[in-house]
C-alpha atoms as a PDB file:
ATOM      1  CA  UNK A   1     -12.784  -8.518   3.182  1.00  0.00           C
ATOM      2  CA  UNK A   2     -12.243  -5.800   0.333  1.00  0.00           C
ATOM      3  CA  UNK A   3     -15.845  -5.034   0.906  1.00  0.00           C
ATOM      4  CA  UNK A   4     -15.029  -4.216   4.353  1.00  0.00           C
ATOM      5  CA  UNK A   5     -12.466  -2.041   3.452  1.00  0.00           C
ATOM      6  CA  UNK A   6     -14.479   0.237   1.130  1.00  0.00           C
ATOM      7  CA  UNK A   7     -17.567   0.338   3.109  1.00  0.00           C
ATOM      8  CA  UNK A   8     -15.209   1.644   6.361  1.00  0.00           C
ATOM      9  CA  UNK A   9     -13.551   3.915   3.563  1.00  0.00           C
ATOM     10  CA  UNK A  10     -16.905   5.349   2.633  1.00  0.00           C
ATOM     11  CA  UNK A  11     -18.542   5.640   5.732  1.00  0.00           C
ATOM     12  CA  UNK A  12     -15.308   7.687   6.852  1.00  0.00           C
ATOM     13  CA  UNK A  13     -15.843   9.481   3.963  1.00  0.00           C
ATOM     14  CA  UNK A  14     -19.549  10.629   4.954  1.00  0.00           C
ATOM     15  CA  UNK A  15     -19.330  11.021   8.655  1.00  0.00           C
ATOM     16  CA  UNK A  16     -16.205  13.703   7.806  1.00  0.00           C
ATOM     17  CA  UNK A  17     -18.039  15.348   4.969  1.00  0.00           C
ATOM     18  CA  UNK A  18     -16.526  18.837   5.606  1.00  0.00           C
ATOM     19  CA  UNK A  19     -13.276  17.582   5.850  1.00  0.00           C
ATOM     20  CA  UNK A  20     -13.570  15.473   2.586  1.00  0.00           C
ATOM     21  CA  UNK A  21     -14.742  18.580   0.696  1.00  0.00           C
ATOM     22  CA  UNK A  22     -12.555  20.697   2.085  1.00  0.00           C
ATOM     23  CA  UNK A  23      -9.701  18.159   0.574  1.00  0.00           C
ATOM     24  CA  UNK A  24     -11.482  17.277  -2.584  1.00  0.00           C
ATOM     25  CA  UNK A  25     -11.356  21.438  -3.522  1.00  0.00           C
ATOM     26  CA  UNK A  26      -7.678  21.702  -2.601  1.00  0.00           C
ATOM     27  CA  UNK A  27      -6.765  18.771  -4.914  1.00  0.00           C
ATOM     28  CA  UNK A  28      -9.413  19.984  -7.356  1.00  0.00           C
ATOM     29  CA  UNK A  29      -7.704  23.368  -7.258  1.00  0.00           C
ATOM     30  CA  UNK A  30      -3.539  22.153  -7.150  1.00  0.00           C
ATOM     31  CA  UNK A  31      -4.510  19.635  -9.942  1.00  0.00           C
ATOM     32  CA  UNK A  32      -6.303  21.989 -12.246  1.00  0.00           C
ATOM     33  CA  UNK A  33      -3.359  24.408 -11.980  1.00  0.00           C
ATOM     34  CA  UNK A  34      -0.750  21.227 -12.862  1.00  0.00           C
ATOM     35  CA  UNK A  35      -3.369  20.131 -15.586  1.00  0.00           C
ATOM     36  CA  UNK A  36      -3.895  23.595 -17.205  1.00  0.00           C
ATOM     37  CA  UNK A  37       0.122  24.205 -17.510  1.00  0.00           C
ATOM     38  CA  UNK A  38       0.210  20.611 -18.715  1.00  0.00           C
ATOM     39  CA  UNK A  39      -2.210  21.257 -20.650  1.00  0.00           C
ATOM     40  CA  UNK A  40      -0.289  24.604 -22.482  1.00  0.00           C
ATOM     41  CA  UNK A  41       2.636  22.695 -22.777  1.00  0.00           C
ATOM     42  CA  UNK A  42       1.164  20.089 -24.790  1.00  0.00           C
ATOM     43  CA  UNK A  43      -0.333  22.882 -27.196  1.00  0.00           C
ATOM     44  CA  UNK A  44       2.884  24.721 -27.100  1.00  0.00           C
ATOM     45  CA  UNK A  45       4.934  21.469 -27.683  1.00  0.00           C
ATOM     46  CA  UNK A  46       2.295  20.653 -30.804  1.00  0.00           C
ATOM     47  CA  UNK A  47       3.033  23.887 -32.676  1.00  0.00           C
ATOM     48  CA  UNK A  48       6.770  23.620 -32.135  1.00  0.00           C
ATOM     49  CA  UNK A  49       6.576  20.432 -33.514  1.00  0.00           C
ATOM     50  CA  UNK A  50       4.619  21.499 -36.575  1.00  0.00           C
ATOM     51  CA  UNK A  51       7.380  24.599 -36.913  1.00  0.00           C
ATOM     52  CA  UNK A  52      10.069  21.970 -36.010  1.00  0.00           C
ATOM     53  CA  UNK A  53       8.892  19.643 -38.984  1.00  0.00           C
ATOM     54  CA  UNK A  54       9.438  23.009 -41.520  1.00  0.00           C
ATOM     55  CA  UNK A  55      13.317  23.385 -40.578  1.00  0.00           C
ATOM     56  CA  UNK A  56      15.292  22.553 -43.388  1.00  0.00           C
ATOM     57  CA  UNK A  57      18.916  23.184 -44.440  1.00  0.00           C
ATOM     58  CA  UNK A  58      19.559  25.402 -47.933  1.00  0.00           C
ATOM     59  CA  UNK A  59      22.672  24.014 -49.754  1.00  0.00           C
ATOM     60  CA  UNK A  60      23.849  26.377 -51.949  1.00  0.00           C
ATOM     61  CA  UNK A  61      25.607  25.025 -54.854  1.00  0.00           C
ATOM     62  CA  UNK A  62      28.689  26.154 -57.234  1.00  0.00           C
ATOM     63  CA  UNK A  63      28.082  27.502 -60.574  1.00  0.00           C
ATOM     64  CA  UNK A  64      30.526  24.820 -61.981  1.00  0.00           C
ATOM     65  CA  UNK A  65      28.588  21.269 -60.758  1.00  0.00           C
ATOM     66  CA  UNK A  66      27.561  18.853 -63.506  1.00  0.00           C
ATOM     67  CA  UNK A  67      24.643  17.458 -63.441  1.00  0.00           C
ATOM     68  CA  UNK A  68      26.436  13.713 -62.244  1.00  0.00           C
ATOM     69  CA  UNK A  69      28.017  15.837 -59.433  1.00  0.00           C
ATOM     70  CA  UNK A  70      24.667  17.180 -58.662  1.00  0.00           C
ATOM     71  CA  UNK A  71      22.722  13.658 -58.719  1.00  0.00           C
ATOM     72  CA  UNK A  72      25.878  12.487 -56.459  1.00  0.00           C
ATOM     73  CA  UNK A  73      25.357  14.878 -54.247  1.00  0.00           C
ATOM     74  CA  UNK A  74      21.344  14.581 -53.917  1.00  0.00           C
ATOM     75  CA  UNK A  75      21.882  10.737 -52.928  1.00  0.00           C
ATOM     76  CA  UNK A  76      24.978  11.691 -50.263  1.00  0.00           C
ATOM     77  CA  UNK A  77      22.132  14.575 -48.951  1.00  0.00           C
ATOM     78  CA  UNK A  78      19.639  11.647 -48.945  1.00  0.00           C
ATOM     79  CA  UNK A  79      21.656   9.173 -46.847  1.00  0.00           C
ATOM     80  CA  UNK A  80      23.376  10.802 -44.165  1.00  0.00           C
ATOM     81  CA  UNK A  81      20.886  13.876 -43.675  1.00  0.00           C
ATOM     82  CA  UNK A  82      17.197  14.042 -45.063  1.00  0.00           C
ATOM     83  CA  UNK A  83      14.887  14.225 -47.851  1.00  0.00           C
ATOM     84  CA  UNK A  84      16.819  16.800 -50.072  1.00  0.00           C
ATOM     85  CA  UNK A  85      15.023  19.130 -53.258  1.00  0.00           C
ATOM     86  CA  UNK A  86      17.111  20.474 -56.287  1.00  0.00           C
ATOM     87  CA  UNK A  87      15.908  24.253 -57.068  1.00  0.00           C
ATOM     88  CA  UNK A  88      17.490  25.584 -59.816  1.00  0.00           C
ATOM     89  CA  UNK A  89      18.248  29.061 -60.549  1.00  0.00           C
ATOM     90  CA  UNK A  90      15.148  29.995 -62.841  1.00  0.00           C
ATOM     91  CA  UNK A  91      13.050  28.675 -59.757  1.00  0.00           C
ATOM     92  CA  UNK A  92      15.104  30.290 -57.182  1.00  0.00           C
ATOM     93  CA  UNK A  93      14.600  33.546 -59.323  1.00  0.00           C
ATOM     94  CA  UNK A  94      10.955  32.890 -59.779  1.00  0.00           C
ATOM     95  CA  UNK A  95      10.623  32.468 -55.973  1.00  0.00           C
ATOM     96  CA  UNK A  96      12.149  35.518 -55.483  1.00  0.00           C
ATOM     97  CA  UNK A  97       9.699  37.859 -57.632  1.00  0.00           C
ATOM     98  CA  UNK A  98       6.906  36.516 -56.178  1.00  0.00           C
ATOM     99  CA  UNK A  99       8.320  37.339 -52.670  1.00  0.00           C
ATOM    100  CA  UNK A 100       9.135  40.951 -53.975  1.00  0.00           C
ATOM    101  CA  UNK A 101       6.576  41.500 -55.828  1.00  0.00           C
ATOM    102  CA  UNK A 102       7.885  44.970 -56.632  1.00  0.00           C
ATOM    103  CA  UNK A 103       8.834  45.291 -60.617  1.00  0.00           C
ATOM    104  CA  UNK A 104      11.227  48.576 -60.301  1.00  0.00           C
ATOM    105  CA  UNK A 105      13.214  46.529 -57.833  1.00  0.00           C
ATOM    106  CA  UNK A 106      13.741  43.398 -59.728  1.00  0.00           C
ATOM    107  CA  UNK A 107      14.704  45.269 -62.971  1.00  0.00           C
ATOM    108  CA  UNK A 108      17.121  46.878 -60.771  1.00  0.00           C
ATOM    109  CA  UNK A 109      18.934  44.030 -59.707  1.00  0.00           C
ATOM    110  CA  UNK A 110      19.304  42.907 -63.654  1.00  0.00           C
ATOM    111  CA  UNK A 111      20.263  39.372 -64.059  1.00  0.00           C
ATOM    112  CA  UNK A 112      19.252  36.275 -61.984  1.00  0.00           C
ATOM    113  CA  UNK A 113      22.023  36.489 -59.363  1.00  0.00           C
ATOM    114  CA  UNK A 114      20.808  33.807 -57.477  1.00  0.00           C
ATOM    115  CA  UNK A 115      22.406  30.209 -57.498  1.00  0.00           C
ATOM    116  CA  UNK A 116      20.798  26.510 -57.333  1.00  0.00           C
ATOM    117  CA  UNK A 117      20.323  24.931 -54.198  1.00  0.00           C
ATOM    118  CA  UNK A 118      19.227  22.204 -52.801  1.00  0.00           C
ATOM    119  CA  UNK A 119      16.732  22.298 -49.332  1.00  0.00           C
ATOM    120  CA  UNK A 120      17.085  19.604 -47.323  1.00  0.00           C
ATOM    121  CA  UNK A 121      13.865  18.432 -44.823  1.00  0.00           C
ATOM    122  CA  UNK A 122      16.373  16.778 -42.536  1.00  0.00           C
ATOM    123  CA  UNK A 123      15.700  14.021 -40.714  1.00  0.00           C
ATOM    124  CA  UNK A 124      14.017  14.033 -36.920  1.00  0.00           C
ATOM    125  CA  UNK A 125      17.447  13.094 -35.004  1.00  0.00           C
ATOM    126  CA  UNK A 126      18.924  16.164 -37.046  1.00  0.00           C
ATOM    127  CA  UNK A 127      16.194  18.714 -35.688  1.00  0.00           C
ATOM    128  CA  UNK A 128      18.007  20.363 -32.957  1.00  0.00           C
ATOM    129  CA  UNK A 129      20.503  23.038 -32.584  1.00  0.00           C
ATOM    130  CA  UNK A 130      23.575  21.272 -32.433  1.00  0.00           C
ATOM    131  CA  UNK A 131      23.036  17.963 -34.811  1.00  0.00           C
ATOM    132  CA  UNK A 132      21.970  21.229 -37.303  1.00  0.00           C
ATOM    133  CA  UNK A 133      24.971  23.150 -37.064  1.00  0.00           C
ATOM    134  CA  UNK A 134      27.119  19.803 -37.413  1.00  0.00           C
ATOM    135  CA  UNK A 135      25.467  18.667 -40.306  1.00  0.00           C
ATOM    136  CA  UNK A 136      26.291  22.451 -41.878  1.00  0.00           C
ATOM    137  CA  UNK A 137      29.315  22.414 -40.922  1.00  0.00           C
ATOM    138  CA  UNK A 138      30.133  18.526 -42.923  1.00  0.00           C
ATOM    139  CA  UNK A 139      27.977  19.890 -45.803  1.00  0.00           C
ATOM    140  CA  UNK A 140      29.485  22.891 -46.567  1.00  0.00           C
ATOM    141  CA  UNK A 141      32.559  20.674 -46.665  1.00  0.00           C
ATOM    142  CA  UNK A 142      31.376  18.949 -50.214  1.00  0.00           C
ATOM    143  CA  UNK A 143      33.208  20.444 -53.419  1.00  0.00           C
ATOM    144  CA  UNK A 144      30.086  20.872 -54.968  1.00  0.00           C
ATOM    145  CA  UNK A 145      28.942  23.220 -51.956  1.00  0.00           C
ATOM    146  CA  UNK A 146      28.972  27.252 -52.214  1.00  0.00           C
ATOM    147  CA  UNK A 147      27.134  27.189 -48.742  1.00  0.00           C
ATOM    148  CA  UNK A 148      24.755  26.090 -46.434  1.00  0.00           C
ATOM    149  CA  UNK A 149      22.360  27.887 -44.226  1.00  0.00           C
ATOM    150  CA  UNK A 150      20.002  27.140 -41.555  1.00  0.00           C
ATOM    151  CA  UNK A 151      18.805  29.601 -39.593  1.00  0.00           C
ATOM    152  CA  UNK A 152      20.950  28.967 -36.388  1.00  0.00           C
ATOM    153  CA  UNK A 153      19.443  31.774 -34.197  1.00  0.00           C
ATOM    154  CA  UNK A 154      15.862  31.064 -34.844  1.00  0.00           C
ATOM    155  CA  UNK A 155      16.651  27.274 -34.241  1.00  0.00           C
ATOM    156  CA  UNK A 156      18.744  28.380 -30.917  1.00  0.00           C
ATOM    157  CA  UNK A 157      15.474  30.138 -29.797  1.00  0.00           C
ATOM    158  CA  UNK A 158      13.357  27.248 -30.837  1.00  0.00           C
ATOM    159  CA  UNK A 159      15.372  24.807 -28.612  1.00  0.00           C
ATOM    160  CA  UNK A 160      15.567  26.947 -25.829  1.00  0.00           C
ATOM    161  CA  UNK A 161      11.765  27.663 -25.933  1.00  0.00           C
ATOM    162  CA  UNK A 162      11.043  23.839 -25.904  1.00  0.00           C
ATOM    163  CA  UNK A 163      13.565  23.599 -22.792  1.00  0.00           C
ATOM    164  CA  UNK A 164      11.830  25.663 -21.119  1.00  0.00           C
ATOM    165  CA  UNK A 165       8.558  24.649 -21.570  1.00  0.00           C
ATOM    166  CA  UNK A 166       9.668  21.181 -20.496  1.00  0.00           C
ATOM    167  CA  UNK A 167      11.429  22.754 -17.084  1.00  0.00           C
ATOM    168  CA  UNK A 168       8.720  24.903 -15.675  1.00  0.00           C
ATOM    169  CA  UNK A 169       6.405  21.999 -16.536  1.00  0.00           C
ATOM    170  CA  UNK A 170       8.546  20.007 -14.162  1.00  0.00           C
ATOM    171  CA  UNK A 171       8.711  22.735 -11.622  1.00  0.00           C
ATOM    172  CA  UNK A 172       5.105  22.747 -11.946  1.00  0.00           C
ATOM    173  CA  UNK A 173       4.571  19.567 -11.491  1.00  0.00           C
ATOM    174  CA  UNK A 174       6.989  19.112  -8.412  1.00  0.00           C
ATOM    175  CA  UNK A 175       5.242  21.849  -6.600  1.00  0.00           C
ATOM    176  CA  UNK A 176       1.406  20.599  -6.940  1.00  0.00           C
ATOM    177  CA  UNK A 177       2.896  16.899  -6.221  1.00  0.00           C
ATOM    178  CA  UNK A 178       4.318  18.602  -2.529  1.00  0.00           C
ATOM    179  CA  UNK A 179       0.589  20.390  -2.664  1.00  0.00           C
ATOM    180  CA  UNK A 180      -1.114  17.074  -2.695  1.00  0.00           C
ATOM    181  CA  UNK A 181       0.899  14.756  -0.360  1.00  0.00           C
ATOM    182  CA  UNK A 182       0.372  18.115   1.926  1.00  0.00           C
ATOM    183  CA  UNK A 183      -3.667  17.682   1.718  1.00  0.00           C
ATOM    184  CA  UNK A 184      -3.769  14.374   1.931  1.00  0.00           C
ATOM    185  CA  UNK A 185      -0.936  13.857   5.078  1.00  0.00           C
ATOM    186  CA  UNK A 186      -2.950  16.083   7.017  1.00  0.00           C
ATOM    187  CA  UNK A 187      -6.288  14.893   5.747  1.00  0.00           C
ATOM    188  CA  UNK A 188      -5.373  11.300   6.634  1.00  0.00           C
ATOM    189  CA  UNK A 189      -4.124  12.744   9.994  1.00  0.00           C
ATOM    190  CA  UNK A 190      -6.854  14.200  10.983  1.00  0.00           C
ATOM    191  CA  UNK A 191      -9.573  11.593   9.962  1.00  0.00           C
ATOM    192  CA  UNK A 192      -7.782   8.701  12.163  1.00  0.00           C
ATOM    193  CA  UNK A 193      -7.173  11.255  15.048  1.00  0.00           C
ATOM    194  CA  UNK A 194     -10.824  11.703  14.957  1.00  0.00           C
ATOM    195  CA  UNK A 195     -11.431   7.831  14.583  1.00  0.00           C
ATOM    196  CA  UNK A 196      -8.983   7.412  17.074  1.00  0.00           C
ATOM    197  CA  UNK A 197     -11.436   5.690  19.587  1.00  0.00           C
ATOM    198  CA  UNK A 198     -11.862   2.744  17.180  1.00  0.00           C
ATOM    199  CA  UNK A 199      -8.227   2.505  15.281  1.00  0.00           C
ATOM    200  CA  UNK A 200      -7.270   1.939  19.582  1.00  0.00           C
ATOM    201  CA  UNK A 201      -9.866  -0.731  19.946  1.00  0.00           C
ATOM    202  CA  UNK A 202      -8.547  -2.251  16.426  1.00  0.00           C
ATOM    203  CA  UNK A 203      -5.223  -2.107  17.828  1.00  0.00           C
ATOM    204  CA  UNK A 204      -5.813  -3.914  21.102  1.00  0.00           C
ATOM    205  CA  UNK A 205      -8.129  -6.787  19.425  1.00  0.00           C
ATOM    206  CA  UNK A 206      -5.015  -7.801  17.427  1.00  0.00           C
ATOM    207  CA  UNK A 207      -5.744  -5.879  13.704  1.00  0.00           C
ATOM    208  CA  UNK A 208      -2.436  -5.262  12.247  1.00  0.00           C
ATOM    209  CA  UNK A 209      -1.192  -2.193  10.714  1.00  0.00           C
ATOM    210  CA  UNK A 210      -2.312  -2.865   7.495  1.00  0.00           C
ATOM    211  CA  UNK A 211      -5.757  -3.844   8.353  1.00  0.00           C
ATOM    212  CA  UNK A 212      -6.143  -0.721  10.182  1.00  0.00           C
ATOM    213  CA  UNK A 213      -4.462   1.418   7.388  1.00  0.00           C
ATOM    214  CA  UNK A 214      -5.930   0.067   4.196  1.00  0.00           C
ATOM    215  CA  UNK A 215      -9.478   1.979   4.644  1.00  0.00           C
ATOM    216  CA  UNK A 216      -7.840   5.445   4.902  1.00  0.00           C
ATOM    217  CA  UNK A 217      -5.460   4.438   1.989  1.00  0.00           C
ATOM    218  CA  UNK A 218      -8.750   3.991  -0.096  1.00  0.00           C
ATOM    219  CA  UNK A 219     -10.130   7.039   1.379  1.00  0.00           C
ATOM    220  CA  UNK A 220      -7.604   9.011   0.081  1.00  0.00           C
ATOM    221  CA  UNK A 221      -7.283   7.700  -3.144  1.00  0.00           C
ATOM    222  CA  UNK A 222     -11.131   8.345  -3.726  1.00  0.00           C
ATOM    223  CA  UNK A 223     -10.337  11.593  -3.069  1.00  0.00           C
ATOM    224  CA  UNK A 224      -7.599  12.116  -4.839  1.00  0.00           C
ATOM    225  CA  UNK A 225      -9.031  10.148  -8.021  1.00  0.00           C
ATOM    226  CA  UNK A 226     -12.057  12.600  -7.831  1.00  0.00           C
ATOM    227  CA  UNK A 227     -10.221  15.684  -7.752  1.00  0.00           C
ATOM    228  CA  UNK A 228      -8.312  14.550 -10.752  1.00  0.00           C
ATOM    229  CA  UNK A 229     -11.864  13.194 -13.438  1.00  0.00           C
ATOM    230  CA  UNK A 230     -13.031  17.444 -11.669  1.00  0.00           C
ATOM    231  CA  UNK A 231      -9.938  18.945 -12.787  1.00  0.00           C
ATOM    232  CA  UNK A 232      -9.891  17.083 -15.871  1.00  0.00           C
ATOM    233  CA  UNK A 233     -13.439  18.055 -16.625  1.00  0.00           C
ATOM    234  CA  UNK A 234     -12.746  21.754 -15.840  1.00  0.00           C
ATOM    235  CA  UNK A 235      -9.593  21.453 -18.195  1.00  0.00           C
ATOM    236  CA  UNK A 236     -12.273  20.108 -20.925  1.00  0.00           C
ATOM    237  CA  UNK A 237     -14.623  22.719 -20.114  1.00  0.00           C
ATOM    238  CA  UNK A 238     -11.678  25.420 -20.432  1.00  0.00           C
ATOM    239  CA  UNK A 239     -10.375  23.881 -23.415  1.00  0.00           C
ATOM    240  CA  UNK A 240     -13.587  23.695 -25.245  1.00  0.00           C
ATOM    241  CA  UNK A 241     -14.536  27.539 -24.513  1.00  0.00           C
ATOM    242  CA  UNK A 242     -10.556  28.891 -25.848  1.00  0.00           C
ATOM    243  CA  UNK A 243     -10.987  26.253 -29.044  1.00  0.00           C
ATOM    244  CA  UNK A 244     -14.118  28.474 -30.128  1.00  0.00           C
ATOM    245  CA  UNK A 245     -12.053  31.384 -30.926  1.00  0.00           C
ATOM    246  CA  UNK A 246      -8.545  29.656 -30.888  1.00  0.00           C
ATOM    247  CA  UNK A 247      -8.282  27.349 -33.763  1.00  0.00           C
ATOM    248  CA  UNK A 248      -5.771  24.546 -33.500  1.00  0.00           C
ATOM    249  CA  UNK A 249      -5.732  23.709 -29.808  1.00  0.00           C
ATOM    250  CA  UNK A 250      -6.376  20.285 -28.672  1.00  0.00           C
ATOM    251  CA  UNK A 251      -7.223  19.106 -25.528  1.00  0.00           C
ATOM    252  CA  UNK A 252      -4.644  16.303 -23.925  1.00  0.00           C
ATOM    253  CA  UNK A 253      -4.532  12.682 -25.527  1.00  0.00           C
ATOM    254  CA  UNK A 254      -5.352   9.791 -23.762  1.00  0.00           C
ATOM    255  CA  UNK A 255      -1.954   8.478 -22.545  1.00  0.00           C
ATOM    256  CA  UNK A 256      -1.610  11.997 -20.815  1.00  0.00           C
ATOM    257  CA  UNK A 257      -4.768  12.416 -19.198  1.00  0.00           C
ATOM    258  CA  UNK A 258      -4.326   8.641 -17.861  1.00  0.00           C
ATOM    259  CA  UNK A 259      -0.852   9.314 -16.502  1.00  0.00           C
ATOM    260  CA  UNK A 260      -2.309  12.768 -15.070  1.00  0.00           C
ATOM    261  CA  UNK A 261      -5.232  10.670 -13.230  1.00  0.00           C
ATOM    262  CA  UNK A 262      -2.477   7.968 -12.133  1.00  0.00           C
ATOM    263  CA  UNK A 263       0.088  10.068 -11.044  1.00  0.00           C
ATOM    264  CA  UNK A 264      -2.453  11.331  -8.602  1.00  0.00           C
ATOM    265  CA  UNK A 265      -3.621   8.541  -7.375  1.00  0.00           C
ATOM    266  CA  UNK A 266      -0.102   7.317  -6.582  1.00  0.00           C
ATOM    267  CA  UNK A 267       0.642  10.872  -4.634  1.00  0.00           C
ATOM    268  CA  UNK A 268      -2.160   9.795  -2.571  1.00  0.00           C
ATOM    269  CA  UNK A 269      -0.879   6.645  -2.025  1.00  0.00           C
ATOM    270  CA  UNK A 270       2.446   7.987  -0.512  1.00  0.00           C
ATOM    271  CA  UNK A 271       0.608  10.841   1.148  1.00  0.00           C
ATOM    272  CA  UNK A 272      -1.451   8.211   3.060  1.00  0.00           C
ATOM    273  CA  UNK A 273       1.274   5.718   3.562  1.00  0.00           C
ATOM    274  CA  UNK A 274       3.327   8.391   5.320  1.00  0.00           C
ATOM    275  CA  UNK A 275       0.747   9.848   7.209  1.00  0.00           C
ATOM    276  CA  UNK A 276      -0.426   6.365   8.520  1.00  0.00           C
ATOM    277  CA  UNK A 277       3.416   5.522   9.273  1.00  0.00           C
ATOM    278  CA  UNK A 278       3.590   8.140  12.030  1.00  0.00           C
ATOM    279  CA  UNK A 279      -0.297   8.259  13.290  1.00  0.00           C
ATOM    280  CA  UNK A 280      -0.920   5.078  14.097  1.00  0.00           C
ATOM    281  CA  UNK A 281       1.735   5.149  16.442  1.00  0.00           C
ATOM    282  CA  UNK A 282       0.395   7.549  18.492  1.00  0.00           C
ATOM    283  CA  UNK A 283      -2.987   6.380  18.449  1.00  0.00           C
ATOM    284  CA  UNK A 284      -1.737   2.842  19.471  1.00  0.00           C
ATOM    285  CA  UNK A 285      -2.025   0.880  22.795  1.00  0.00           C
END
C-alpha cells in the first residue's frame, strides 16, 4: 500500500513536470532567502557571542583595603557574580603606558594615579543589560568599592543588536513560511483539478479521503524536501565562496540545517492538508 502511494505520487510528479518545476524554483527561491538570513544570523549571533564572552565588570577599589578585605572581597566577586582578577596599581599603570605609548604624556601626568581593581568575567546569566547594571549597582555597594564600571551603552547596543537580529529573523521566517503554504496550496490545487477525472472515479468506488489525499501529501513534501537539500546546497555554495575572503564565518550546524529541512517539510504538510480539505470537495460525487 505505501508503494502505491509513492508510485501515484511520482507519476503525478512526471506527468505535471512544468508545474513541479515551476514549484520546486519558488520554494528553491523563498527557502534560500529564509536560509541565507538564517544563515547571517547565525554568523552575526557567533561574533556577538564571542564579544559577549569579553564583557566584564571593572571594580575599582579604595586606597584603604587590606589585603584580608581584598581576598574577602575576591571570594564574594567569585560567588554571586563571576570569575574575578586583582590588578594592582603598578599593573594598572603598566597597562596604561603601553596603551599610550606616548612618553611626554605620561611624564606629564607624574605619579601613578590610577587605583587597583578587580575585572570580573561575569557569569553567562549576568551577560545582559539589565542583570549587568544590577550587579553594578550591588557591587558598588561593598565598603571596599571606589566604583564599578561596565560599559552600559555599548552593552545597551549589544542587546538591542541581538534583539533585532532575532526579530527580523522571525519576520523572515513568517513571511517565506506564508510563501510556501502559498506554492504548495495552489500547486496541490491545481494537480488534483487536473487529476480530477480519476480523484471522481476514486471517490465513487468507495476510496476515502485519506486514500485519495495521501499521494498529493507525498507529492508535496518531495517537493518541498527538494527545494530545501537546493537551497541548502546554494547556501553551502554561497558560504564557501564569502569564507575565502571572509575569515571566521561558518556555515549552519547540523541541528539548524535539520530543523531548516523539517520545518519545510511540515509547511508542506499543512499546505497540502489545507488544500486537499477544500478540493476534494469539489471534485467529489
Amino acid at each position: 500500500m505505501h508503494v502505491f502511494f509513492f508510485r501515484e505520487a511520482w507519476r503525478s510528479l512526471r506527468q505535471h513536470r512544468g508545474l513541479t518545476l515551476t514549484a520546486v524554483l519558488s520554494l528553491t527561491a523563498a527557502l534560500t532567502l529564509s536560509g541565507l538570513f538564517l544563515l547571517l544570523t547565525h554568523n552575526a549571533q557567533v561574533a556577538m557571542n564571542l564579544i559577549g564572552d569579553r564583557r566584564e565588570m571593572i571594580v575599582y577599589l579604595r586606597d584603604e583595603v587590606t589585603d584580608s578585605q581584598r581576598e574577602a572581597l575576591l571570594n564574594r566577586l567569585r560567588e554571586l557574580y563571576g570569575i574575578p582578577t586583582y590588578v594592582t596599581r603598578e599593573q594598572a599603570w603598566e597597562e596604561f603606558k603601553q596603551q599610550v605609548g606616548d612618553p611626554a604624556l605620561l611624564d606629564a601626568v607624574g605619579e601613578n594615579p590610577l587605583p587597583a581593581s578587580v575585572r570580573v568575567r561575569l557569569k553567562p546569566e549576568l551577560l545582559h543589560y539589565e542583570a549587568m547594571e544590577q550587579a553594578a549597582e550591588q557591587v558598588s555597594q561593598f565598603p571596599e568599592v571606589e566604583g564599578v564600571r561596565y560599559g552600559a551603552d555599548w552593552v545597551r547596543r549589544l542587546d538591542d543588536l541581538s534583539a533585532a537580529l532575532r526579530n527580523g529573523a522571525i519576520a523572515v521566517g513568517v513571511t517565506v513560511a506564508l510563501a510556501i503554504i502559498f506554492v504548495i496550496y495552489n500547486t496541490i490545487r491545481l494537480t488534483v483539478l487536473a487529476r480530477r477525472p480519476q480523484v471522481e472515479i476514486m471517490s465513487r468506488l468507495g476510496a476515502t479521503d485519506g486514500f485519495i489525499s495521501t499521494p498529493f501529501v507525498i507529492e508535496a513534501a518531495i517537493q518541498a524536501g527538494a527545494s530545501a537539500l537546493l537551497a541548502l546546497a546554494a547556501l553551502f555554495a554561497l558560504h564557501r565562496a564569502v569564507a575565502s575572503f571572509m575569515v571566521g564565518t561558518v556555515f549552519l550546524p547540523a541541528p539548524w540545517a535539520g530543523a531548516f529541512f523539517a520545518a519545510a517539510m511540515g509547511l508542506a504538510w499543512v499546505a497540502a492538508a489545507l488544500a486537499l480539505s477544500r478540493v476534494l470537495r469539489a471534485v467529489g460525487p
